[in-house]
N, C-alpha and C. Protein backbone atom coordinates (compact mmCIF):
# COMPACT_ATOMS: atom_id res chain seq x y z
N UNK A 1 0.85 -1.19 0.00
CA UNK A 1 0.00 0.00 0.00
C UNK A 1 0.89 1.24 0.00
N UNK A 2 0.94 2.03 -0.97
CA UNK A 2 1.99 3.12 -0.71
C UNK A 2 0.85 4.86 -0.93
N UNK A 3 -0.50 4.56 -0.84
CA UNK A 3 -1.06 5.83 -0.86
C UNK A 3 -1.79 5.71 0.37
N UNK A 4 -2.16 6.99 1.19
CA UNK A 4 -3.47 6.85 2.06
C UNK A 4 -4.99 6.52 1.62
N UNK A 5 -5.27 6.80 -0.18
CA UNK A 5 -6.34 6.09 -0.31
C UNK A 5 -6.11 4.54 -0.43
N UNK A 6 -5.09 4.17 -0.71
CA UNK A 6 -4.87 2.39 -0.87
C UNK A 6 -5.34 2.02 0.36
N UNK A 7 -4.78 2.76 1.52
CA UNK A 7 -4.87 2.28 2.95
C UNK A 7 -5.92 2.13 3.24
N UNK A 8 -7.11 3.15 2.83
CA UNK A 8 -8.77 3.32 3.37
C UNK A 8 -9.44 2.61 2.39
N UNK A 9 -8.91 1.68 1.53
CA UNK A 9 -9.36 1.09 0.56
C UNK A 9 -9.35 -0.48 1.45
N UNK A 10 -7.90 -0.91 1.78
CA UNK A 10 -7.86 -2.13 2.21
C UNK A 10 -8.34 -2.51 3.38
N UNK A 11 -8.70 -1.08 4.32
CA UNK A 11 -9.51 -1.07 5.49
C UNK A 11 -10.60 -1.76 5.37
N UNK A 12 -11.76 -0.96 4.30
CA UNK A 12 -12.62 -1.59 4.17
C UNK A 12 -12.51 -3.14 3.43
N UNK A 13 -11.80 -3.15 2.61
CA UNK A 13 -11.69 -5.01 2.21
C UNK A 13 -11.62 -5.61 3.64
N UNK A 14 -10.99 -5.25 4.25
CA UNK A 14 -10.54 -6.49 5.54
C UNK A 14 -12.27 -6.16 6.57
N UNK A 15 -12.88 -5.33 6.33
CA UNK A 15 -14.16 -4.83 7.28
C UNK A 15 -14.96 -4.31 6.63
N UNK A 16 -15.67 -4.86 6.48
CA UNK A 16 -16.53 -4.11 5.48
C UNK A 16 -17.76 -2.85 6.79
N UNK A 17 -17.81 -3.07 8.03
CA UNK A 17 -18.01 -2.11 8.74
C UNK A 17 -17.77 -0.41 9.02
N UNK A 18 -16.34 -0.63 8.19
CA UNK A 18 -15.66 0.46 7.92
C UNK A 18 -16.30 1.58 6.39
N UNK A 19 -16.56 0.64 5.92
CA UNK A 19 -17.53 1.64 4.60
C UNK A 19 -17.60 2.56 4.53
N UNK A 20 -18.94 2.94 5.82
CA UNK A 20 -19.23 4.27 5.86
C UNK A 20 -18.46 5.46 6.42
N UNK A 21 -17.45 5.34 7.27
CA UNK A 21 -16.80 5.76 7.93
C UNK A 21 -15.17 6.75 6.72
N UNK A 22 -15.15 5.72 6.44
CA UNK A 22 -14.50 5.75 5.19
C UNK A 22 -14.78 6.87 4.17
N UNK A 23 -16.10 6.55 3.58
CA UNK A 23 -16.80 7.87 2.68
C UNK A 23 -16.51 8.94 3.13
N UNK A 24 -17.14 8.89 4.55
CA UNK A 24 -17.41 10.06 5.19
C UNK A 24 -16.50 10.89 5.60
N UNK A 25 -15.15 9.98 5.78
CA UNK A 25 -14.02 10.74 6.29
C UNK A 25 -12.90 10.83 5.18
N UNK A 26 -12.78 10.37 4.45
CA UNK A 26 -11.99 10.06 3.39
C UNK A 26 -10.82 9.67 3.32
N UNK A 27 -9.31 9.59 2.64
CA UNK A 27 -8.15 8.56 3.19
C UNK A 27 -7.95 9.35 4.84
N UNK A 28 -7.22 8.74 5.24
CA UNK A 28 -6.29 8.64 6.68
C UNK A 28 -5.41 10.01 6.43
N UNK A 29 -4.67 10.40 7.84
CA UNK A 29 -3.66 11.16 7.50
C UNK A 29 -2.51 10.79 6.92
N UNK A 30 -1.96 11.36 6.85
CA UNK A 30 -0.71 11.20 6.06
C UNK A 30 0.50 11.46 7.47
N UNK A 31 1.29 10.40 7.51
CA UNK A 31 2.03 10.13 8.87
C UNK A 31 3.44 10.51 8.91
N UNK A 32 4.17 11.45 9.60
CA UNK A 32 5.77 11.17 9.20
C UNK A 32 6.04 11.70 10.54
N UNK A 33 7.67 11.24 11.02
CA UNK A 33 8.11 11.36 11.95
C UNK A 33 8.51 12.74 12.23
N UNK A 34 8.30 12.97 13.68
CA UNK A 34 8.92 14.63 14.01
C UNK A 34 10.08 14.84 14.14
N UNK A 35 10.45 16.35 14.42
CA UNK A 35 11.99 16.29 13.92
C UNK A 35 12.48 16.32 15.38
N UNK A 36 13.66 15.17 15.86
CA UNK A 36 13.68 15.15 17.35
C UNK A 36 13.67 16.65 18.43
N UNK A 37 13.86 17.34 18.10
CA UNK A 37 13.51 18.58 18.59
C UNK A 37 12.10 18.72 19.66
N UNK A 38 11.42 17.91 18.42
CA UNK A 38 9.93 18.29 18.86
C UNK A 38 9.15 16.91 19.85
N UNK A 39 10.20 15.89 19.69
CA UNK A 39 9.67 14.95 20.88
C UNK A 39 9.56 15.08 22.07
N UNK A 40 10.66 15.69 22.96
CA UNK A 40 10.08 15.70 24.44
C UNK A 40 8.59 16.00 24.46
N UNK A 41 8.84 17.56 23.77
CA UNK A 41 7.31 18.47 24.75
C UNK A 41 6.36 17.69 23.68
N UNK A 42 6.08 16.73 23.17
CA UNK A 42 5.19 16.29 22.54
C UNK A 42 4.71 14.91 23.38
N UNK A 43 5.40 14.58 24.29
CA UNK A 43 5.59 13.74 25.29
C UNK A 43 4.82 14.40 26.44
N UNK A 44 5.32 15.14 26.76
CA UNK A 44 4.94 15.95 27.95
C UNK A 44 3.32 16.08 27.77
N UNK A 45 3.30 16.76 26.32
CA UNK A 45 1.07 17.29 25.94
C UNK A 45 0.64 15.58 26.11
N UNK A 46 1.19 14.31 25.90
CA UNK A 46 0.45 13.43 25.96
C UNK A 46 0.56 13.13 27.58
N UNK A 47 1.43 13.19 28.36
CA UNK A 47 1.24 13.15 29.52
C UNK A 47 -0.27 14.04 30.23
N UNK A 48 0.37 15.60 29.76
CA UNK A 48 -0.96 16.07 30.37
C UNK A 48 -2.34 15.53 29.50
N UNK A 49 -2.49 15.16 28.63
CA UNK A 49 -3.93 14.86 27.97
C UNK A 49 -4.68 13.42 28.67
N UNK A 50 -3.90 12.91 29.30
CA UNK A 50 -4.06 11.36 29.92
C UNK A 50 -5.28 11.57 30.67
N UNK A 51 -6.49 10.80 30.09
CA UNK A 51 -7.59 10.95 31.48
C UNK A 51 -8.52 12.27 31.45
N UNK A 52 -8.03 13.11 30.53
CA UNK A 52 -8.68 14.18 30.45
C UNK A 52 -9.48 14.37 29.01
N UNK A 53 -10.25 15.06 28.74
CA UNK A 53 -11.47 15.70 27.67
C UNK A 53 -10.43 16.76 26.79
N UNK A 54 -10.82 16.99 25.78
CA UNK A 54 -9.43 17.66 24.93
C UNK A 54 -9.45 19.01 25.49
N UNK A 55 -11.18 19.35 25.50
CA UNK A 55 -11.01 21.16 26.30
C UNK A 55 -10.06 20.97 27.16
N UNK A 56 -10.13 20.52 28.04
CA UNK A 56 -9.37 20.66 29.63
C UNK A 56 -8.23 20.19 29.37
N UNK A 57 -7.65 19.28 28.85
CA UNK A 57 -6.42 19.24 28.46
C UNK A 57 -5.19 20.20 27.70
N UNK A 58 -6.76 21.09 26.96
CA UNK A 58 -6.25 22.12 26.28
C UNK A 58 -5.69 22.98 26.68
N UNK A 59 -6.63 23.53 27.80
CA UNK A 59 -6.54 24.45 28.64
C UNK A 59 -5.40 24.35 29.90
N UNK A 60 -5.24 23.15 30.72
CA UNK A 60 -4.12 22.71 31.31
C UNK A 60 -2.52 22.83 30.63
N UNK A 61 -2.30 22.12 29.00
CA UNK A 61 -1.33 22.12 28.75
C UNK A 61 -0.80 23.30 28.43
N UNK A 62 -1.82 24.59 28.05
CA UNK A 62 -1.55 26.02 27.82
C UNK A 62 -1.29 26.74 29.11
N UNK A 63 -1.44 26.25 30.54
CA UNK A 63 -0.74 26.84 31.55
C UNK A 63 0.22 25.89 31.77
N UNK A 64 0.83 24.61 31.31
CA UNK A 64 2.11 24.16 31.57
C UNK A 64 2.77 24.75 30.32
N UNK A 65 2.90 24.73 29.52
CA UNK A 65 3.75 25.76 28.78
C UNK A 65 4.25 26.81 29.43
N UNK A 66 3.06 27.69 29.42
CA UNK A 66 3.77 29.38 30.34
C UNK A 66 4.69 28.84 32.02
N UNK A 67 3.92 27.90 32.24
CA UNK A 67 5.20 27.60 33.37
C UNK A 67 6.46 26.85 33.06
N UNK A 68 6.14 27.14 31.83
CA UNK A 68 7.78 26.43 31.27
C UNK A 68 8.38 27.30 30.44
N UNK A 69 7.98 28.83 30.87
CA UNK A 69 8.55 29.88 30.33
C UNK A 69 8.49 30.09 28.55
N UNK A 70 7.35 29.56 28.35
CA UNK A 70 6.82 29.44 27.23
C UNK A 70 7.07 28.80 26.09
N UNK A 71 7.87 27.49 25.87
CA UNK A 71 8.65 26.82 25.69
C UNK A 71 8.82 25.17 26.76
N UNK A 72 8.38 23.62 26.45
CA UNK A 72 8.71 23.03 27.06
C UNK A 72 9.66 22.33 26.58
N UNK A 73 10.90 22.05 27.80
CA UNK A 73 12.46 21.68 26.79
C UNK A 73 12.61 20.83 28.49
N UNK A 74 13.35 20.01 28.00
CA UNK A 74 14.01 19.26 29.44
C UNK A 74 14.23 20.57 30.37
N UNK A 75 15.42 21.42 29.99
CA UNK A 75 15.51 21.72 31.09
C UNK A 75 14.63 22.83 31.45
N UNK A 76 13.69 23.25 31.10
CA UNK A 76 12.41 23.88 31.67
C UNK A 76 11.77 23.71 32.35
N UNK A 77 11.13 22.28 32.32
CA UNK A 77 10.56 21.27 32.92
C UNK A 77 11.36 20.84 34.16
N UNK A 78 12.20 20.66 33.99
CA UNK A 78 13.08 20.23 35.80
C UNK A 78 13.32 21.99 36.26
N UNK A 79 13.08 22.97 35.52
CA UNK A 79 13.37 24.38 36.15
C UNK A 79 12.14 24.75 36.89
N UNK A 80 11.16 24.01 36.33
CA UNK A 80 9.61 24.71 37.05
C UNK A 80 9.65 23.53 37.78
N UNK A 81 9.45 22.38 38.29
CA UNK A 81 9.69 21.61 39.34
C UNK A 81 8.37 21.52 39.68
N UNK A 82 7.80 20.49 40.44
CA UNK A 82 6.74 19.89 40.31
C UNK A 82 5.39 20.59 41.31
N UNK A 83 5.76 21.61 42.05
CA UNK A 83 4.81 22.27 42.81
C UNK A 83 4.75 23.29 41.68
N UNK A 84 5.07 23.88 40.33
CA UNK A 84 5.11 24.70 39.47
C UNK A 84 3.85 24.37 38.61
N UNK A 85 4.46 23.11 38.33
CA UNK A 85 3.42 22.13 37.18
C UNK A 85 2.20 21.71 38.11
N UNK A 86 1.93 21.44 39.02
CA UNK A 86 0.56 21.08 39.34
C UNK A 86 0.22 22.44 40.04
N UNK A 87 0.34 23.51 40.01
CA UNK A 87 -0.21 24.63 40.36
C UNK A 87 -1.10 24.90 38.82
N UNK A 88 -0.25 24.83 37.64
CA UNK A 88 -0.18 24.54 36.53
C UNK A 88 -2.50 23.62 35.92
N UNK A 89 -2.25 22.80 37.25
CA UNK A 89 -3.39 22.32 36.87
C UNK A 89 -3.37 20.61 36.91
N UNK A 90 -1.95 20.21 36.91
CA UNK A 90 -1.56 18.75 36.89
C UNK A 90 -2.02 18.52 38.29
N UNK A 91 -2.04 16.95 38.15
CA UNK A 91 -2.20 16.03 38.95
C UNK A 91 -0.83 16.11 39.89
N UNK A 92 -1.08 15.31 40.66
CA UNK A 92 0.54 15.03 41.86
C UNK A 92 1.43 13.95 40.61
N UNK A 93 0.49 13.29 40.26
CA UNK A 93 0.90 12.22 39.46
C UNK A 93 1.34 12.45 37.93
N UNK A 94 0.73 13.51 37.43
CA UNK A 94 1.45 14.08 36.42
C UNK A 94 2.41 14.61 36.41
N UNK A 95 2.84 15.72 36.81
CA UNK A 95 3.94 16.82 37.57
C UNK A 95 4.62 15.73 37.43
N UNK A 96 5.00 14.82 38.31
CA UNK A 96 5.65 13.74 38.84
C UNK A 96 6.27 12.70 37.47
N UNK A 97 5.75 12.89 37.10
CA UNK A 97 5.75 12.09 35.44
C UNK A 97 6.63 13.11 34.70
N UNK A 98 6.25 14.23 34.37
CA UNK A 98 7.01 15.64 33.42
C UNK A 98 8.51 15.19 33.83
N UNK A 99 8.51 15.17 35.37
CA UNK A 99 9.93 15.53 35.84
C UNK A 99 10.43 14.40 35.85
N UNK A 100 10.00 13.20 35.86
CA UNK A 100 10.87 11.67 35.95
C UNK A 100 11.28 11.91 34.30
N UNK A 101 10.28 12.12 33.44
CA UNK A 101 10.66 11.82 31.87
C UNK A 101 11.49 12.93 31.97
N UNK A 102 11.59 14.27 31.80
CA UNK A 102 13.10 15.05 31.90
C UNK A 102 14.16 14.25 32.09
N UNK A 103 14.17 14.04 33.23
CA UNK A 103 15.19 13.22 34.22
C UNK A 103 15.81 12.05 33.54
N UNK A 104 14.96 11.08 32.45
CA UNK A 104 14.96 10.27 31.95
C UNK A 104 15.77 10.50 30.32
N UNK A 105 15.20 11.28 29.61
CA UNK A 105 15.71 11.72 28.85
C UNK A 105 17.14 12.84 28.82
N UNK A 106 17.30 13.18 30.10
CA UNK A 106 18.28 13.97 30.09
C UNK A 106 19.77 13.28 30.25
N UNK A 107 19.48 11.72 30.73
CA UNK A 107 20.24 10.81 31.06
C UNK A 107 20.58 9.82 30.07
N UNK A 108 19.48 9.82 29.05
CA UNK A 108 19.56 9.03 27.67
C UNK A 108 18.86 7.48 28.52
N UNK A 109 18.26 7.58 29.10
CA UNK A 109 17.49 6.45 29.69
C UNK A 109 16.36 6.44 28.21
N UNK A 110 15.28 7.78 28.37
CA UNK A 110 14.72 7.33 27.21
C UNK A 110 15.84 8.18 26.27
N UNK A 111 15.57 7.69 25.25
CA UNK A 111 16.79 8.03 24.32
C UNK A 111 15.83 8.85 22.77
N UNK A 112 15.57 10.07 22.55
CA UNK A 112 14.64 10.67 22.29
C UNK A 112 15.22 10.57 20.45
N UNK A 113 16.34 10.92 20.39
CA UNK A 113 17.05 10.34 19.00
C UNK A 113 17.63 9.57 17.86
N UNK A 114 17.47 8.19 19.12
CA UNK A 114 17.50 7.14 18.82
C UNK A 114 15.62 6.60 18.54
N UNK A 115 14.78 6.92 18.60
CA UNK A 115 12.95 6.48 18.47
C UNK A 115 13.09 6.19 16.76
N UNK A 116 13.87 6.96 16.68
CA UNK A 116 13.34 6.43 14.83
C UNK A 116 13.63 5.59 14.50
N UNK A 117 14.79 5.13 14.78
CA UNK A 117 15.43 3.72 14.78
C UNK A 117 14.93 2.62 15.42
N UNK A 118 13.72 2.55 16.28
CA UNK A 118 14.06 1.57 17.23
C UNK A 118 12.40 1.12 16.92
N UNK A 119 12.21 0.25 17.32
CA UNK A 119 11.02 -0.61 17.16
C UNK A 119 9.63 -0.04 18.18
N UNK A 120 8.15 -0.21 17.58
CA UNK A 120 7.64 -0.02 18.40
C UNK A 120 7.54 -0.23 20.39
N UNK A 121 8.02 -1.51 20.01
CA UNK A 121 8.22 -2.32 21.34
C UNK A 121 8.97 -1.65 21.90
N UNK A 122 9.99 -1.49 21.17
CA UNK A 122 11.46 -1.11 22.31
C UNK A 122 11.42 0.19 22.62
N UNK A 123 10.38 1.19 22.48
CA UNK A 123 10.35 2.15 22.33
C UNK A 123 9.38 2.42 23.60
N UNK A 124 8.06 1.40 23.77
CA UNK A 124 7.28 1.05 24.36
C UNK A 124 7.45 0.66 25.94
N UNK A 125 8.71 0.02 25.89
CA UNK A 125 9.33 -0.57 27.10
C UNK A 125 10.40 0.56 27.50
N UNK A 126 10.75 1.24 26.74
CA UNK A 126 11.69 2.59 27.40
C UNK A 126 10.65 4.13 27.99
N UNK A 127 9.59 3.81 27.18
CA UNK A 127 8.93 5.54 27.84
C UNK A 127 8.51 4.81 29.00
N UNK A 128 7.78 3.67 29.27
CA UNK A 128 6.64 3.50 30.25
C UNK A 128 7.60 3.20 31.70
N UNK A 129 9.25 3.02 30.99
CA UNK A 129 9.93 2.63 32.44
C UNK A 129 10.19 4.52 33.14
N UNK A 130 9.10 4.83 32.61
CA UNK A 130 8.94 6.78 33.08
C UNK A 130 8.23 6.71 33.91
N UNK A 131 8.07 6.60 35.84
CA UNK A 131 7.15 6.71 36.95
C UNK A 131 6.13 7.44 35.96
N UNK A 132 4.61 6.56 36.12
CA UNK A 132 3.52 7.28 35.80
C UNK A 132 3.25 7.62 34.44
N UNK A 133 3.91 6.79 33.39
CA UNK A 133 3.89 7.15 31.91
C UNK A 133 3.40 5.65 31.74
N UNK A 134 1.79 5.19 30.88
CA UNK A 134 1.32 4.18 30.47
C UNK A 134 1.43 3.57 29.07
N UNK A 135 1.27 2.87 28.76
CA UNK A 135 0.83 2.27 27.43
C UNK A 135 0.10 3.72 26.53
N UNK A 136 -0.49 4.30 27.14
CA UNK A 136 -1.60 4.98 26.16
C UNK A 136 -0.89 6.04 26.02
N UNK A 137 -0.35 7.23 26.89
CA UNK A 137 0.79 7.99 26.37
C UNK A 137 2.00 7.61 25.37
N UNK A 138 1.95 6.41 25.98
CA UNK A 138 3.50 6.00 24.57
C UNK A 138 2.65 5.36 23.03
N UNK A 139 1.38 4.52 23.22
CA UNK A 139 0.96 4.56 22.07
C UNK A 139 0.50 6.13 21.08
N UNK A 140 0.43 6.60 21.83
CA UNK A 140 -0.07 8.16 21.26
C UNK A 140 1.37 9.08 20.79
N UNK A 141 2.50 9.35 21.43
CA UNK A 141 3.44 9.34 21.10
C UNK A 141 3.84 8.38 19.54
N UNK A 142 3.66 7.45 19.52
CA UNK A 142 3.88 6.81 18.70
C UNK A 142 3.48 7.22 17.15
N UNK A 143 2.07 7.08 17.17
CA UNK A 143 1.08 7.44 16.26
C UNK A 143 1.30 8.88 15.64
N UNK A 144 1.33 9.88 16.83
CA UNK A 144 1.01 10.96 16.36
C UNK A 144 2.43 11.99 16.52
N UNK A 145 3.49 11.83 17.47
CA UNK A 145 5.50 11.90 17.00
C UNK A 145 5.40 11.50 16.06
N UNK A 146 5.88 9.94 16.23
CA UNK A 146 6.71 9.03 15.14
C UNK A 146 6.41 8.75 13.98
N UNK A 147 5.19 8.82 14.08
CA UNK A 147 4.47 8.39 12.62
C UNK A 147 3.86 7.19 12.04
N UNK A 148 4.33 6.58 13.43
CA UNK A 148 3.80 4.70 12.80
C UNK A 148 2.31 4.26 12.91
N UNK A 149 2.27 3.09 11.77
CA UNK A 149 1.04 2.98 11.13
C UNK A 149 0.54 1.57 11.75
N UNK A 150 1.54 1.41 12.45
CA UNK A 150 0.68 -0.02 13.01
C UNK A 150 0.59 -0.08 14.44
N UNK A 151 -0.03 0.73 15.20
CA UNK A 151 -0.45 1.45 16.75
C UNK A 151 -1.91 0.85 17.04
N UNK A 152 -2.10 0.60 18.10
CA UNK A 152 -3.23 -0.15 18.55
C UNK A 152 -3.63 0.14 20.01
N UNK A 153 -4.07 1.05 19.76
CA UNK A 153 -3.75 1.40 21.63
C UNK A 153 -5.34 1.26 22.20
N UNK A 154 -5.67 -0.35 22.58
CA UNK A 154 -6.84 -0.80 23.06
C UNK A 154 -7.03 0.15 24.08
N UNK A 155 -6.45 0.71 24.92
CA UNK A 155 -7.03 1.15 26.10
C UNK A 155 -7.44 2.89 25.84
N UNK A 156 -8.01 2.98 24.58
CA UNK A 156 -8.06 4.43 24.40
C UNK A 156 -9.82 4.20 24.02
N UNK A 157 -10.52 5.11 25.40
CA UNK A 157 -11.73 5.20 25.41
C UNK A 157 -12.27 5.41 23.93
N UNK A 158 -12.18 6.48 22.98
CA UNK A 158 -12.24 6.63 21.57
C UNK A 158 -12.32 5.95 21.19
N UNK A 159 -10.76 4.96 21.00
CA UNK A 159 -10.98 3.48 19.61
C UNK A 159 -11.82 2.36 20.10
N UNK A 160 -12.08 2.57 21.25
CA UNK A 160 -13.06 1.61 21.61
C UNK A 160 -14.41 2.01 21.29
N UNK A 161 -14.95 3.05 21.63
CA UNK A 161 -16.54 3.29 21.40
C UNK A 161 -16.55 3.34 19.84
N UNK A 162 -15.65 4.20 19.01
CA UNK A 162 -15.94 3.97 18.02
C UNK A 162 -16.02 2.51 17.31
N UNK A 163 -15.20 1.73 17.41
CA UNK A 163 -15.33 0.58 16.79
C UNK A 163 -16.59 -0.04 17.39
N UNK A 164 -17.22 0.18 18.49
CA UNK A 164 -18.70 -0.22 18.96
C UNK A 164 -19.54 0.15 18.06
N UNK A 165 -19.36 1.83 17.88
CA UNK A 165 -20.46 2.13 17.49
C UNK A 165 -20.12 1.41 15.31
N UNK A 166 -19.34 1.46 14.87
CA UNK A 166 -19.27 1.17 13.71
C UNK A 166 -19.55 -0.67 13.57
N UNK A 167 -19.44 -1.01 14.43
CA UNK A 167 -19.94 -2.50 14.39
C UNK A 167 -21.04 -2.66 15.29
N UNK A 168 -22.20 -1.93 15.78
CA UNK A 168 -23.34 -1.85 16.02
C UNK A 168 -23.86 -2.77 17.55
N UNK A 169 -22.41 -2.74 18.12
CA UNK A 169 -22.76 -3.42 19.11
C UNK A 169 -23.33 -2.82 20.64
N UNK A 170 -23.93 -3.69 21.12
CA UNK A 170 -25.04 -2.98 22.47
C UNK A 170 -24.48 -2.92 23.60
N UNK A 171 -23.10 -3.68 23.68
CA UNK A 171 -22.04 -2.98 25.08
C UNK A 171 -20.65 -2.78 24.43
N UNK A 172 -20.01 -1.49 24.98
CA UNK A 172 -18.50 -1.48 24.66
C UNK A 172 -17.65 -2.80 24.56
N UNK A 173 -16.72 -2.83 23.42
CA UNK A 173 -15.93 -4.23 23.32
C UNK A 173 -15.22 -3.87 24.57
N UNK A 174 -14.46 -4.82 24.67
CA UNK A 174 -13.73 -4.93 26.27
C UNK A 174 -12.17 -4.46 25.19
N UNK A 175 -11.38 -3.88 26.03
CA UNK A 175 -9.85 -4.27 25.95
C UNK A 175 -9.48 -5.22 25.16
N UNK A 176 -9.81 -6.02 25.80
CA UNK A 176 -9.24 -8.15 25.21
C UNK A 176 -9.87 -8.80 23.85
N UNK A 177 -10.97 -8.12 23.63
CA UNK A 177 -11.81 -8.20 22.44
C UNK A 177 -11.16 -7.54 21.69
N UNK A 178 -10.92 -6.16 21.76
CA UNK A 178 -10.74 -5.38 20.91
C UNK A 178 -8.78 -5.61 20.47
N UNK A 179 -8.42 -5.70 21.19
CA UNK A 179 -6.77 -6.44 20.72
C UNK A 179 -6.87 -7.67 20.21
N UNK A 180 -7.89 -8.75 20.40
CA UNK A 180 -8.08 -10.01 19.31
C UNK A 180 -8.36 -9.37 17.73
N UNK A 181 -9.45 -8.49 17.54
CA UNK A 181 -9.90 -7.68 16.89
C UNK A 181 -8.73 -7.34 15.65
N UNK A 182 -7.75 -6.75 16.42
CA UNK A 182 -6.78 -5.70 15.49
C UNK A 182 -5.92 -6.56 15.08
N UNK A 183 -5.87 -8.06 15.49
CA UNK A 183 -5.16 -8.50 14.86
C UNK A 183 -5.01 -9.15 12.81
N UNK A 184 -6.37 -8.52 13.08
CA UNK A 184 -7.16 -8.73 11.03
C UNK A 184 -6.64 -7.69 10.52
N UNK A 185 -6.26 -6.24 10.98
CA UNK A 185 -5.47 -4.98 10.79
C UNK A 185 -4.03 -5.28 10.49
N UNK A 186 -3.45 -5.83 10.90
CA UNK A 186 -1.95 -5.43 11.38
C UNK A 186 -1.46 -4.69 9.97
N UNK A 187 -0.27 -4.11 10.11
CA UNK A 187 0.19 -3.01 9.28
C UNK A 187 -0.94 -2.00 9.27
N UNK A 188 -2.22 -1.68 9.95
CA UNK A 188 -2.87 -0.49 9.73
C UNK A 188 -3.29 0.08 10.68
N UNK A 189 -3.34 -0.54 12.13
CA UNK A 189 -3.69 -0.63 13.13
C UNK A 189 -4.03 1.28 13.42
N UNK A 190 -2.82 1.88 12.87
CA UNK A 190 -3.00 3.62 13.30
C UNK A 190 -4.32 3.73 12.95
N UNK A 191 -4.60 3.60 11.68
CA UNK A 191 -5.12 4.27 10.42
C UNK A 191 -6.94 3.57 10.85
N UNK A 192 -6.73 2.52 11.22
CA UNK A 192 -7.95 2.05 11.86
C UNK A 192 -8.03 2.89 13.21
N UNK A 193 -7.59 2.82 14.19
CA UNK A 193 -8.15 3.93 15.24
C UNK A 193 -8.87 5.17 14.76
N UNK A 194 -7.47 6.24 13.96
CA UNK A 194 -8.45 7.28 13.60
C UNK A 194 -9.49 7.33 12.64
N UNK A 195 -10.00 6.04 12.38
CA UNK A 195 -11.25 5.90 11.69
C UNK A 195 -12.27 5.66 13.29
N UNK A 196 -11.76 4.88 13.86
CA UNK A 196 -12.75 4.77 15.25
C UNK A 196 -12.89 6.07 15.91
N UNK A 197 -11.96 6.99 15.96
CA UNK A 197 -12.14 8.55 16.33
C UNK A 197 -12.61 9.35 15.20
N UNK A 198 -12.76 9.17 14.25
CA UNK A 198 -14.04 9.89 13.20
C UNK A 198 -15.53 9.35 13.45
N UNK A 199 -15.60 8.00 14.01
CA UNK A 199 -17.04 7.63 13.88
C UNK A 199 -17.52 7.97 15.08
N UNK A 200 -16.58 8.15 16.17
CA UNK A 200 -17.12 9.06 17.70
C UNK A 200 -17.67 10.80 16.71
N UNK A 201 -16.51 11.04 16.62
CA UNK A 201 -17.01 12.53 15.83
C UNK A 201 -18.14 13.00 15.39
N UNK A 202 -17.96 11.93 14.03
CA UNK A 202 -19.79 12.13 13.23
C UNK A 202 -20.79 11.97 14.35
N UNK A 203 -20.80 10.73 15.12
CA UNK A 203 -21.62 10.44 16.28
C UNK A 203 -22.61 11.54 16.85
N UNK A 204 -21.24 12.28 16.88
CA UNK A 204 -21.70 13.34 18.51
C UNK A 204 -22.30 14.67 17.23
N UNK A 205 -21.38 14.89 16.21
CA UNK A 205 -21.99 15.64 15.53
C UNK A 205 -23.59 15.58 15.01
N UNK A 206 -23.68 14.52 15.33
CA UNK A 206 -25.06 14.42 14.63
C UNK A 206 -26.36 14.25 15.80
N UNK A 207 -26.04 14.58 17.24
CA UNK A 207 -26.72 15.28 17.79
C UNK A 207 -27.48 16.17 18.19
């Protein structure tokens, strides 16, 4: 598959559930990696977005910025220090997270220049060894940094309801369902989520 319409093409071959979703939204984005520069603080907005509604996340990560002197860079982030950042609006447990991943990256623990090179997995097993950094921050990192197209991040309220609601079912798939599921995807796994976050979209739009 080397176009984004090939991709929303073979979506629907493998699902034909996907159809409408498809029309409606048309190919996928178009994915490429950031320029390492821009990974920490792209790390950091998925930290603060964890658990939260996009307003409020919005609004939170726009007062951790200004407390990072308008600019978030490692050493900003260990300069505002963690009674800074949850004044900020963070959690104890976030704050706490900003400053372990600094800490982490400043040490080459996570290794922010080496991600392009390195495999989902291994990439997977280096952010989350970040106190308080999950699966769902590093799948999101993944997807929406790095660029990769085969991300599956079951535990994201979104790809779950949507794939409910596009396969018409009367309780949310579970977690464990929905990772049996993606395994008919593989190589598209991104590109299928943000089709499950378009069919939340239309959803609500059509309220």
């Amino acid at each position: 598959m080397t176009s984004r319409t090939d991709i929303a093409t073979e979506i629907v071959r493998r699902d034909r559930a996907f159809r409408v979703v498809v029309k409606a939204a048309g190919p996928p984005p178009g994915r490429r990696s950031a320029p390492v520069d821009d990974r920490f603080a792209s790390l950091i907005g998925s930290i603060t977005s964890q658990l939260l509604a996009t307003a409020a996340a919005t609004t939170i990560h726009a007062r951790v910025i200004a407390a990072c002197g308008g600019e978030v860079t490692i050493d900003s982030v260990l300069g505002a220090g963690p009674a800074t950042l949850r004044a900020a609006g963070l959690s104890r447990t976030k704050a706490a997270a900003m400053i372990d991943l600094a800490e982490h990256a400043r040490d080459g623990r996570v290794n922010l220049a080496r991600h392009g090179r390195m495999t989902d997995a291994q990439i997977v097993t280096q952010v989350t060894a970040v106190h308080g950094v999950g699966p769902w921050t590093t799948h999101m990192y993944l997807m929406h940094t790095l660029g990769r197209r085969d991300v599956w991040p079951v535990g994201d309220f979104g790809v779950r309801y949507g794939w409910s609601l596009l396969h018409g079912l009367d309780e949310m798939i579970t977690e464990k369902e929905l990772r049996e599921r993606g395994e008919h995807f593989i190589g598209v796994r991104s590109d299928v989520s943000w089709y499950c976050w378009r069919a939340v979209h239309f959803e609500r739009n059509s309220q």
